[in-house]
C-alpha atoms as a PDB file:
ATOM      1  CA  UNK A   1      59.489 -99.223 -57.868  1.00  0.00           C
ATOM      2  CA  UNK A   2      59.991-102.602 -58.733  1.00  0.00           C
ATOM      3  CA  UNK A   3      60.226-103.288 -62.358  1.00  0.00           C
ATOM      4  CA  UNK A   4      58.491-106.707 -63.318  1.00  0.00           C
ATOM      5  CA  UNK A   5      59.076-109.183 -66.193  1.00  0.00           C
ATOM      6  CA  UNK A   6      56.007-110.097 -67.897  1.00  0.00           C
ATOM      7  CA  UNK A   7      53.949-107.222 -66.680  1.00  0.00           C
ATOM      8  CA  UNK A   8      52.169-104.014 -68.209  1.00  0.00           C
ATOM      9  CA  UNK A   9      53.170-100.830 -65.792  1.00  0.00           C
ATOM     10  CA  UNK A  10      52.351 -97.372 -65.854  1.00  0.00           C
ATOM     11  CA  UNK A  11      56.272 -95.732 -65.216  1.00  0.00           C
ATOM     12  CA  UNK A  12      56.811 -92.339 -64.715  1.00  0.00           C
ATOM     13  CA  UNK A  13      60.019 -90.971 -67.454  1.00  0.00           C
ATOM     14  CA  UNK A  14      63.256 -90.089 -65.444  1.00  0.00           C
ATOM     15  CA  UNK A  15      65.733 -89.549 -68.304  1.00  0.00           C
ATOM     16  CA  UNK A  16      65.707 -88.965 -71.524  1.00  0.00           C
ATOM     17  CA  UNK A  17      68.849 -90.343 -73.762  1.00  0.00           C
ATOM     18  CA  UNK A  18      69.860 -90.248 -77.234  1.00  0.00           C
ATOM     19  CA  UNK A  19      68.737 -94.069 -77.728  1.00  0.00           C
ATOM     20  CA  UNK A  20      65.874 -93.601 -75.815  1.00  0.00           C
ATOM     21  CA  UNK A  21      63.807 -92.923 -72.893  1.00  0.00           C
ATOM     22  CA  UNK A  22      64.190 -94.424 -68.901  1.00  0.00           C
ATOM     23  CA  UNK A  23      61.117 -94.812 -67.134  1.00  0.00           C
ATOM     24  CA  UNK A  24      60.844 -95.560 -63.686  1.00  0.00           C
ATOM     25  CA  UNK A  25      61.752 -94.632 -60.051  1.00  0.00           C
ATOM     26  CA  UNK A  26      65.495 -92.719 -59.207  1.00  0.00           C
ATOM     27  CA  UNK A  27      67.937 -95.449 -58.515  1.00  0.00           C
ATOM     28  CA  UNK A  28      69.738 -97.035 -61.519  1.00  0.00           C
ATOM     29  CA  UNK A  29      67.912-100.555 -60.868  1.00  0.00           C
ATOM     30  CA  UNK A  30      64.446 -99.333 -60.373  1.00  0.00           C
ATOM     31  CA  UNK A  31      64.929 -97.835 -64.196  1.00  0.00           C
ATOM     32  CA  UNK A  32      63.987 -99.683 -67.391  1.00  0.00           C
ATOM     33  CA  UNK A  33      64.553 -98.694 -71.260  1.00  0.00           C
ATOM     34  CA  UNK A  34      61.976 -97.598 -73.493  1.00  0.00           C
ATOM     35  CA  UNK A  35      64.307 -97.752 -77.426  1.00  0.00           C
ATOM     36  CA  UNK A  36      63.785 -94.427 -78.806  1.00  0.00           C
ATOM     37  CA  UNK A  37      61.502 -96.180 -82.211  1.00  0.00           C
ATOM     38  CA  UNK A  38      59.089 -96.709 -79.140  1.00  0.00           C
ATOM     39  CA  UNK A  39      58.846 -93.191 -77.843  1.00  0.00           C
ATOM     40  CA  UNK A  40      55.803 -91.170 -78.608  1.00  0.00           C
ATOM     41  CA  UNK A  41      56.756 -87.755 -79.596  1.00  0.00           C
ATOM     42  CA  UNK A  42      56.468 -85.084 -77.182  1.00  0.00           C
ATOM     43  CA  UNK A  43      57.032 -86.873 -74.060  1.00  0.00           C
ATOM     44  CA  UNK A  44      59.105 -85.613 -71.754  1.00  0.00           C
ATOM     45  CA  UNK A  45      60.814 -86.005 -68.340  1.00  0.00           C
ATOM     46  CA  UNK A  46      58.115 -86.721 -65.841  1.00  0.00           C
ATOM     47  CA  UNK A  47      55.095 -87.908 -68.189  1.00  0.00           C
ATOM     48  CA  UNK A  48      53.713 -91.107 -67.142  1.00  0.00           C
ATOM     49  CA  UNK A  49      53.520 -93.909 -69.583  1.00  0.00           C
ATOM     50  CA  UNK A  50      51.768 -97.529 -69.907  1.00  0.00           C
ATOM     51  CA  UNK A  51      54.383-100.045 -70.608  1.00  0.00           C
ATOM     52  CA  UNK A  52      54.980-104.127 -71.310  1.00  0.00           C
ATOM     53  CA  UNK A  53      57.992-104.965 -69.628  1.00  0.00           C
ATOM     54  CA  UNK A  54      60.381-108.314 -71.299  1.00  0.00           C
ATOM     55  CA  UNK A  55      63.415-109.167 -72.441  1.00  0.00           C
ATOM     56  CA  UNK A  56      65.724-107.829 -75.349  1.00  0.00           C
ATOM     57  CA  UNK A  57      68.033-110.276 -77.080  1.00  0.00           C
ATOM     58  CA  UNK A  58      71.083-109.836 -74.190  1.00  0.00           C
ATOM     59  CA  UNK A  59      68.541-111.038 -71.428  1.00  0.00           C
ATOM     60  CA  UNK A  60      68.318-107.122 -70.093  1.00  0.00           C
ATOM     61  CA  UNK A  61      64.779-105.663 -69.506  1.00  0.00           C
ATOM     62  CA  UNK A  62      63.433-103.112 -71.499  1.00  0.00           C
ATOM     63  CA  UNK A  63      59.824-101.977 -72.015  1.00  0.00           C
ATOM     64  CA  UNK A  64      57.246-101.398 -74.970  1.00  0.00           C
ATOM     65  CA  UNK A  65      54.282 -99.089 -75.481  1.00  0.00           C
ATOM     66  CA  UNK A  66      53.334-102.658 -77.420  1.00  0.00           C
ATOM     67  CA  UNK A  67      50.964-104.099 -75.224  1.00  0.00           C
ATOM     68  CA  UNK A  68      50.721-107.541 -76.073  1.00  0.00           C
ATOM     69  CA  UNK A  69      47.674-110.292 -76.091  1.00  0.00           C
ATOM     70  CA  UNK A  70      48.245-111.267 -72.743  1.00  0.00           C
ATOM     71  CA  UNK A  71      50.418-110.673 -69.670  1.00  0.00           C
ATOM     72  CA  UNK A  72      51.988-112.928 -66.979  1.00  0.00           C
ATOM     73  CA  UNK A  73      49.822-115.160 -65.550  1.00  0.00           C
ATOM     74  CA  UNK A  74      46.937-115.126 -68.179  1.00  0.00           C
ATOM     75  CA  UNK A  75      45.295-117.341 -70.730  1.00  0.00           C
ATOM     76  CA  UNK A  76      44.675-116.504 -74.351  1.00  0.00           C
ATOM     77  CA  UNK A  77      44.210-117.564 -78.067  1.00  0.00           C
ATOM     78  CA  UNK A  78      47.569-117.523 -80.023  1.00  0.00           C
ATOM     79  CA  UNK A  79      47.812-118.435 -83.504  1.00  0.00           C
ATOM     80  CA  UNK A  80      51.114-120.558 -84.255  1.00  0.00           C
ATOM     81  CA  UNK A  81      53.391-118.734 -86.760  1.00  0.00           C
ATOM     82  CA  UNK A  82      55.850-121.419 -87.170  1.00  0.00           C
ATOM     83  CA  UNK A  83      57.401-124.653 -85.726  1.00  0.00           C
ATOM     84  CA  UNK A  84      61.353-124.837 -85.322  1.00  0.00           C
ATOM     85  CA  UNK A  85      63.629-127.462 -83.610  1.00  0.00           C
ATOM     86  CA  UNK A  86      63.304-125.911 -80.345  1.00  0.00           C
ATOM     87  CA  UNK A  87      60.176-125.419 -80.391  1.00  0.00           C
ATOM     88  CA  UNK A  88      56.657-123.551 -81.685  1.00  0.00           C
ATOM     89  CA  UNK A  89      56.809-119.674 -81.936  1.00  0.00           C
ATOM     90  CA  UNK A  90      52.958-117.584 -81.443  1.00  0.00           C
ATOM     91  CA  UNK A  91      52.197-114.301 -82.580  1.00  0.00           C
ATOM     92  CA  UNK A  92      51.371-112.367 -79.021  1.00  0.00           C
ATOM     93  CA  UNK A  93      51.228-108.319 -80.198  1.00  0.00           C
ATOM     94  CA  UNK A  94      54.825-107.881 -80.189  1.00  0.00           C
ATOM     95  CA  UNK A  95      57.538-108.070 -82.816  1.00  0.00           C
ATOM     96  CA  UNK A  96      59.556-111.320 -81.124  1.00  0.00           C
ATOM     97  CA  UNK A  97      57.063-114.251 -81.278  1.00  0.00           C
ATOM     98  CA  UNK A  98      56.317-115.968 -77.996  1.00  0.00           C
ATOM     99  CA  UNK A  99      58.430-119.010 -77.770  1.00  0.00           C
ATOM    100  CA  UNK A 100      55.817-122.631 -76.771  1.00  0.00           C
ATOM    101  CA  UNK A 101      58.992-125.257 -76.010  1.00  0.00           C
ATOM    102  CA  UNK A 102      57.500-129.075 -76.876  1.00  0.00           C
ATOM    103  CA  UNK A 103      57.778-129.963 -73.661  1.00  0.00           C
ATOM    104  CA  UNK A 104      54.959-127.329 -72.680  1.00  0.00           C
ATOM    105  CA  UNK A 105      52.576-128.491 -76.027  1.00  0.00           C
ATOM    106  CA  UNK A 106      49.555-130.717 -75.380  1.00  0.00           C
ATOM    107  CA  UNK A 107      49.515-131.867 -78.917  1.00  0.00           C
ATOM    108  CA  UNK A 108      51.403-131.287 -82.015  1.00  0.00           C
ATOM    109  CA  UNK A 109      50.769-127.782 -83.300  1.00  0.00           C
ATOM    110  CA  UNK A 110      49.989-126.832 -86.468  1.00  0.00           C
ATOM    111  CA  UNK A 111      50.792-123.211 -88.057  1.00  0.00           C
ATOM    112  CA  UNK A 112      47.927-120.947 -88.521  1.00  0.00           C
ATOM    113  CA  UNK A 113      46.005-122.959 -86.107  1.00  0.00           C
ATOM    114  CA  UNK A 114      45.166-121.114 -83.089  1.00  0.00           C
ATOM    115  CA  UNK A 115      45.878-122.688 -79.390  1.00  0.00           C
ATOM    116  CA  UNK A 116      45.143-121.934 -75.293  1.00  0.00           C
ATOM    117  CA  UNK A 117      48.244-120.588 -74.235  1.00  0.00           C
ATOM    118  CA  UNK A 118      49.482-119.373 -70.712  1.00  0.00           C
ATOM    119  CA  UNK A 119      52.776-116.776 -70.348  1.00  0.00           C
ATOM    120  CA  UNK A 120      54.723-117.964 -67.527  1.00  0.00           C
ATOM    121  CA  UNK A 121      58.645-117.304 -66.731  1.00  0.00           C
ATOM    122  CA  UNK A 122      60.948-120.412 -67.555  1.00  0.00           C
ATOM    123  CA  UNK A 123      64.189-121.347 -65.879  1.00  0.00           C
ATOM    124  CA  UNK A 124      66.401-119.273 -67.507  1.00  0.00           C
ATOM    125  CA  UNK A 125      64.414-116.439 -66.310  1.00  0.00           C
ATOM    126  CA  UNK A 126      62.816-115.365 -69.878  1.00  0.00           C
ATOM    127  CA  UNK A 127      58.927-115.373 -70.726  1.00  0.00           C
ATOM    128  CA  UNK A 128      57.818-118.291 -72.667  1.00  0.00           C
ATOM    129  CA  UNK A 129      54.275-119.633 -73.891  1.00  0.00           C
ATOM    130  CA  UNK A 130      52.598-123.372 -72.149  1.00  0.00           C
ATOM    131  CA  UNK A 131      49.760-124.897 -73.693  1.00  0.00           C
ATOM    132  CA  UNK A 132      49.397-126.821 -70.257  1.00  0.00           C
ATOM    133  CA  UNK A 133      47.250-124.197 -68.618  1.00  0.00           C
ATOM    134  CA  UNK A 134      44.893-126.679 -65.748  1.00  0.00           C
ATOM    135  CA  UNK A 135      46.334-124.670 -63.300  1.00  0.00           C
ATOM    136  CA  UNK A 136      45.872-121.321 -64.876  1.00  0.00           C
ATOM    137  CA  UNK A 137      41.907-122.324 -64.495  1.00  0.00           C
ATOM    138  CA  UNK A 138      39.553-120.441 -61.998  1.00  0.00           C
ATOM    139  CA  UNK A 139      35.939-121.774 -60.631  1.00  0.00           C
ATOM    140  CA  UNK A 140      32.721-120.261 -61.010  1.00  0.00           C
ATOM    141  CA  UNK A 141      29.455-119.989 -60.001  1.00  0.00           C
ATOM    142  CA  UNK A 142      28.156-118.072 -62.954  1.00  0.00           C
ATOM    143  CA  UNK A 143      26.371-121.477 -64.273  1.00  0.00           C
ATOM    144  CA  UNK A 144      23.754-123.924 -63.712  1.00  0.00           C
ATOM    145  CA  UNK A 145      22.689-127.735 -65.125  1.00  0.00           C
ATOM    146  CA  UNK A 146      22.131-127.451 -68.515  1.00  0.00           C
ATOM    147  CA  UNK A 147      23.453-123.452 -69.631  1.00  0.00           C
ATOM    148  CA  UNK A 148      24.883-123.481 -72.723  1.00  0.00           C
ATOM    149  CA  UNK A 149      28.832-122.554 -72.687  1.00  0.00           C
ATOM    150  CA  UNK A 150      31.402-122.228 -75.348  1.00  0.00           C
ATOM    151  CA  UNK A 151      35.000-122.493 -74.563  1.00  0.00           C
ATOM    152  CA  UNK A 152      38.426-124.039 -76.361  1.00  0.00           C
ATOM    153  CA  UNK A 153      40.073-127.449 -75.658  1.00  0.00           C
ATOM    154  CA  UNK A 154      43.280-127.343 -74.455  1.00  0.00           C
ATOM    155  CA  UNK A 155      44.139-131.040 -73.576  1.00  0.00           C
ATOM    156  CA  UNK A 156      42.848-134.494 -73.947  1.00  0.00           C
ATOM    157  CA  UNK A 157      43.758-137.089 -71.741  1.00  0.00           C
ATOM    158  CA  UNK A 158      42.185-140.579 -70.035  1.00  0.00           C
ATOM    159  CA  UNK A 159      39.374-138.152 -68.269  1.00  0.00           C
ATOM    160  CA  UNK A 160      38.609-137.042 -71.091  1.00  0.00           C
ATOM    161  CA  UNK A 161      38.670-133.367 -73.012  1.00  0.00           C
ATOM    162  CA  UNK A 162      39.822-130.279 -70.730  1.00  0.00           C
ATOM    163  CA  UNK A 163      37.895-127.136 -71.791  1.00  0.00           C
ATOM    164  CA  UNK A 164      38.156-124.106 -71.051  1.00  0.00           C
ATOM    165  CA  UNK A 165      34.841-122.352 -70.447  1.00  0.00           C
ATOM    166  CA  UNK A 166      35.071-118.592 -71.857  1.00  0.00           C
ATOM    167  CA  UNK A 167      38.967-119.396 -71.967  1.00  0.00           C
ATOM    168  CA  UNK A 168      39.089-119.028 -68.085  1.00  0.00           C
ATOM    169  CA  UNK A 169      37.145-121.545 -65.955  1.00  0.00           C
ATOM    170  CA  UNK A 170      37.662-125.442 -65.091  1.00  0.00           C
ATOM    171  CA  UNK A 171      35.766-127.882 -67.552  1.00  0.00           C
ATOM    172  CA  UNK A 172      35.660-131.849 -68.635  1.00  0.00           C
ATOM    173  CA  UNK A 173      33.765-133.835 -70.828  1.00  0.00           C
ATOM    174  CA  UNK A 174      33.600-137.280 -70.252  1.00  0.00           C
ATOM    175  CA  UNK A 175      35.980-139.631 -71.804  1.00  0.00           C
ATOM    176  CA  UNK A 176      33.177-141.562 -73.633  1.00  0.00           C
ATOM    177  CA  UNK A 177      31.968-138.337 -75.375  1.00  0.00           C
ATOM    178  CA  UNK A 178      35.642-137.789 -76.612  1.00  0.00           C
ATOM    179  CA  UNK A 179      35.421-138.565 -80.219  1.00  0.00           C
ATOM    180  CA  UNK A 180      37.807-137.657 -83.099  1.00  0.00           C
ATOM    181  CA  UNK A 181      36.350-134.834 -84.391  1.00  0.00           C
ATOM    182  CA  UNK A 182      37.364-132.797 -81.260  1.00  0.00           C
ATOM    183  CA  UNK A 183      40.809-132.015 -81.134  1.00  0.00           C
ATOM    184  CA  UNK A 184      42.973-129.365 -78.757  1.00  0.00           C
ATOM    185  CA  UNK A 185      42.660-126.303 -79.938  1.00  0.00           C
ATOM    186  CA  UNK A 186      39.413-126.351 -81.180  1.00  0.00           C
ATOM    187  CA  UNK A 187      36.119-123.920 -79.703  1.00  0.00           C
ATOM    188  CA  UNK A 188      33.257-125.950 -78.694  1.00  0.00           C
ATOM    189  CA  UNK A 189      29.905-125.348 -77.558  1.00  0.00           C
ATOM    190  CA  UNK A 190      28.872-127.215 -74.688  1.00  0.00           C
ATOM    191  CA  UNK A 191      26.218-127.859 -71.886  1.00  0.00           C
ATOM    192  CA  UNK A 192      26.229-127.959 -68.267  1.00  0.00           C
ATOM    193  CA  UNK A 193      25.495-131.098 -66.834  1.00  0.00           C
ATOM    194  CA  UNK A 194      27.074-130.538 -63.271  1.00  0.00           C
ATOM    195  CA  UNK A 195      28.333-127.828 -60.950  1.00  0.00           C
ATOM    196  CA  UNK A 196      30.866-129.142 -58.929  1.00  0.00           C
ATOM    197  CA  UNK A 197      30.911-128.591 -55.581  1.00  0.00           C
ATOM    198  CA  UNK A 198      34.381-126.841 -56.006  1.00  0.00           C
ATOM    199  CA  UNK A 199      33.244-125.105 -59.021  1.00  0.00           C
ATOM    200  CA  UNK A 200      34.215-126.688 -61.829  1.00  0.00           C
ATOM    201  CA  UNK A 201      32.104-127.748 -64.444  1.00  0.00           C
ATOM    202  CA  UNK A 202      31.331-130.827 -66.266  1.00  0.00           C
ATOM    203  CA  UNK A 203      30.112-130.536 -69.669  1.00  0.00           C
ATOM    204  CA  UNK A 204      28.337-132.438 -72.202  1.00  0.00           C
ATOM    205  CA  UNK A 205      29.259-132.188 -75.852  1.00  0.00           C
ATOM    206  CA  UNK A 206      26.572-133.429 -77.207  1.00  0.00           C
ATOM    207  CA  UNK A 207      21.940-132.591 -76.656  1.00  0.00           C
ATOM    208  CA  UNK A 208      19.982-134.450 -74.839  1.00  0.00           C
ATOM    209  CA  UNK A 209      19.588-137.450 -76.872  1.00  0.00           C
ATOM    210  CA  UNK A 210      16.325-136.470 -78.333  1.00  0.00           C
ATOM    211  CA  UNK A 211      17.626-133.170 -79.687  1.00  0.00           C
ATOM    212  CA  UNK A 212      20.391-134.418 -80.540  1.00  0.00           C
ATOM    213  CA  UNK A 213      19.612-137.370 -82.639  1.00  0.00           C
ATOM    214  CA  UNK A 214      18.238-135.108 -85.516  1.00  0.00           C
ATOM    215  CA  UNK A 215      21.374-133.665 -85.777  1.00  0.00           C
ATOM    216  CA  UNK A 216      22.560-137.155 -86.131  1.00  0.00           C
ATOM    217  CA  UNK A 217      20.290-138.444 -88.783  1.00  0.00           C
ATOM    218  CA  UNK A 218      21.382-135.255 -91.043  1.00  0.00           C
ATOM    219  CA  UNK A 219      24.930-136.032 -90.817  1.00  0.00           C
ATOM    220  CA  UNK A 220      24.319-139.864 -91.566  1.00  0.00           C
ATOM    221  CA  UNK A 221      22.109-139.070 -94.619  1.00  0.00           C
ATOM    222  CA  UNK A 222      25.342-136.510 -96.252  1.00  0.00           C
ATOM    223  CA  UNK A 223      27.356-139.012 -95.198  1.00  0.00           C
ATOM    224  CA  UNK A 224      25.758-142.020 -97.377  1.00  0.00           C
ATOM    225  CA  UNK A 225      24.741-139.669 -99.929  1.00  0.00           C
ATOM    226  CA  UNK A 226      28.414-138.996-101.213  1.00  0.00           C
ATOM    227  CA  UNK A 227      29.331-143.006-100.166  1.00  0.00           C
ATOM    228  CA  UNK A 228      29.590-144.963-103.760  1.00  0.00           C
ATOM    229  CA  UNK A 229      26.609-146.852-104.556  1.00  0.00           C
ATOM    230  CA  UNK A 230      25.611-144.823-101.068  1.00  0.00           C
ATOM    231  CA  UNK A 231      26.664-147.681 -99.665  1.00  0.00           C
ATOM    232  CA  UNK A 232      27.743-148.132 -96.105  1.00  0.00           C
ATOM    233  CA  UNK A 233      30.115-151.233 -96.072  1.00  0.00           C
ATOM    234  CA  UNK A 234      29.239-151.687 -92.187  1.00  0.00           C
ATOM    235  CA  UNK A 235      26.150-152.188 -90.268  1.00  0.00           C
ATOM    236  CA  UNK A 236      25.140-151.086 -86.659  1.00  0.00           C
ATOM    237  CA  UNK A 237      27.419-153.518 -85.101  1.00  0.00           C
ATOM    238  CA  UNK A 238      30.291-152.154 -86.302  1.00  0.00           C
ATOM    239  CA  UNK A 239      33.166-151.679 -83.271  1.00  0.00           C
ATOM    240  CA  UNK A 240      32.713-148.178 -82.160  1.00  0.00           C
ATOM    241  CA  UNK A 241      36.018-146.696 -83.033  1.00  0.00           C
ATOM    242  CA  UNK A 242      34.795-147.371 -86.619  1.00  0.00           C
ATOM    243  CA  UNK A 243      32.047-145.556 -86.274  1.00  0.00           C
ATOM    244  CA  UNK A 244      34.111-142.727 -84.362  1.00  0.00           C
ATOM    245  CA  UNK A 245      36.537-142.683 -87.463  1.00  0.00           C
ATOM    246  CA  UNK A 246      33.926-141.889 -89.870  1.00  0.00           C
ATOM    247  CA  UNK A 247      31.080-140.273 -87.686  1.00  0.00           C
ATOM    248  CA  UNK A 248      32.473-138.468 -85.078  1.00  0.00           C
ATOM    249  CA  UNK A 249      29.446-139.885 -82.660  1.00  0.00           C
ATOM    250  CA  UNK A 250      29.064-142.559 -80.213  1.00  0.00           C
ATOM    251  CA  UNK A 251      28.448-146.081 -81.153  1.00  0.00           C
ATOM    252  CA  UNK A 252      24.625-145.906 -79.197  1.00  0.00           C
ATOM    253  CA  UNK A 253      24.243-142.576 -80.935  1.00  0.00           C
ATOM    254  CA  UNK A 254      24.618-144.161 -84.301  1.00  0.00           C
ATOM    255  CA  UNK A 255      22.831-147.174 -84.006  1.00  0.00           C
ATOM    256  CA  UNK A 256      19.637-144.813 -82.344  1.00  0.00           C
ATOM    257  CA  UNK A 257      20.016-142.351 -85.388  1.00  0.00           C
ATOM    258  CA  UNK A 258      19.988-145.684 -88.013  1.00  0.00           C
ATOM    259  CA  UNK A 259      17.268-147.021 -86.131  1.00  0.00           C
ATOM    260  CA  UNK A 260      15.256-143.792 -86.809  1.00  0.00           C
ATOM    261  CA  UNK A 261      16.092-143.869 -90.741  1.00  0.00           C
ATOM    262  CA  UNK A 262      15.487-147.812 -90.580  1.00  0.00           C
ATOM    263  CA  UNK A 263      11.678-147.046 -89.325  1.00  0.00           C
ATOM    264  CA  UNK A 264      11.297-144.215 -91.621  1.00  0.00           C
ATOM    265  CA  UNK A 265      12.091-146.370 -94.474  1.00  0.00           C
ATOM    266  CA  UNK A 266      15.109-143.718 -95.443  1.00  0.00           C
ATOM    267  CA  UNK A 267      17.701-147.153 -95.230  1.00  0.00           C
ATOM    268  CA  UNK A 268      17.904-150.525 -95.219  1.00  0.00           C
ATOM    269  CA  UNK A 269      20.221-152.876 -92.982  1.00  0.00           C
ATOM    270  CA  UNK A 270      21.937-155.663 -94.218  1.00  0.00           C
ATOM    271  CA  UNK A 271      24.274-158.458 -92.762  1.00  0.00           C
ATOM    272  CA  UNK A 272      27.431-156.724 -94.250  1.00  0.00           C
ATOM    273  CA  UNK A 273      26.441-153.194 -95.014  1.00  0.00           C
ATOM    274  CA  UNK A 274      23.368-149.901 -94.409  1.00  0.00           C
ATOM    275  CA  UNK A 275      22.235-148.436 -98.141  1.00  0.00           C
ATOM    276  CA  UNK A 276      19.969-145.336 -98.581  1.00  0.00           C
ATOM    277  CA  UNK A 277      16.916-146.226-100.050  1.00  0.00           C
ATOM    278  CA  UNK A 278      15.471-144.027-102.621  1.00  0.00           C
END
């Protein structure tokens, strides 16, 4: 039976050792270690047991009744323990962190933040973590125009934000509806606004405009509530990435939720600044 890296297998036990357990087929190479700290007591020669199968610190494989967060091939949450010089390390379900190299982060990680990771098998022929998981993506058909999803965003780029619909399936929102208060790693709800024909999705982070503009207006009013002299020292024309900085919305999105506090008499416009009226 052939014994793979980065894989859970159910191994039948062959031998039985003073240091431990061999599970596996008859010939030497078909055989992996299970240390003896792993073995559950009472097994014996010929039970069958479920296994994780990686490296130990001499680049041999051994196995674990550990069964960590993911396997090779798959996509999951991991919350970063620590940052070295090599490199990020995650906490996957098993004692020795999964290593994330920089060259395989999509932005700079911070620890106790949690992050869209893939296991794959590096060059030197030992598992590793990449935050780069596009191709790790599958299509769907599960949605239509305008569902609700949720999902995490794993990289931001000139498209715009790549997100990961339930952690698994292609999605993008636009470029203009990238603002800085979404960031990679972060879970997002989201709508449908097109299956592709190849089934990916694009997404929407934001309501239709008229649902979403109360949502707006809310968020203005706390903002200018806690400004001094609740005092905005900008007006509607202000360039958008202003209004990104310190709203996290669109520049039209702003100036439609002002417009709505203008009428209602909640604000008043001025050449150099927007105050709350009282």
């Amino acid at each position: 039976m052939l014994i793979e890296l980065g894989k859970v297998l159910k191994l039948k036990v062959v031998k039985k050792t003073d240091f431990g357990i061999y599970l596996g087929g008859s010939a030497r190479e078909d055989r992996v270690l299970l240390p003896k700290k792993q073995v559950p007591a009472g097994t014996n020669v010929g039970d069958e047991l479920e296994v994780f199968i990686y490296k130990d610190s001499s680049d041999r494989l051994i196995s674990t009744i550990k069964i960590p967060y993911l396997g090779l091939g798959e996509v999951e949450r991991l919350r970063i323990k620590e940052i070295t010089k090599i490199g990020a390390f995650a906490e996957w379900g098993l004692e020795k962190d999964l290593f994330i190299p920089f060259r395989e982060q999509t932005c700079q990680v911070v620890p106790g933040e949690s992050y869209l990771v893939a296991l794959y098998i590096d060059k030197s022929e030992r598992l590793a973590g990449t935050m780069r998981v596009y191709n790790y993506m599958q299509t769907t058909d599960l949605y239509k125009e305008g569902d609700e999803v949720a999902g995490t965003i794993y990289e931001i780029k000139e498209l715009g934000a790549f997100v990961a619909v339930d952690n698994k399936y292609f999605g993008l929102i636009p470029a203009k509806e990238v603002h800085s208060n979404l960031k990679v790693g972060n879970v997002i709800k989201s709508r449908v606004t097109k299956v592709r024909e190849d089934g990916k999705l694009d997404l929407s982070a934001v309501k239709p405009a008229y649902l979403q503009m109360g949502d707006d207006v809310v968020k203005i009013l706390e903002i200018l509530k806690n400004l001094p002299d609740q005092r905005l020292p900008y007006n509607d024309k202000a360039p958008a990435e202003v209004i990104d900085r310190d709203f996290g919305m669109s520049k039209s999105a702003f100036k439609r939720a002002i417009g709505r506090l203008y009428k209602e008499r909640k604000v008043d416009i001025l050449e150099d600044s927007i105050i709350l009226l009282k």
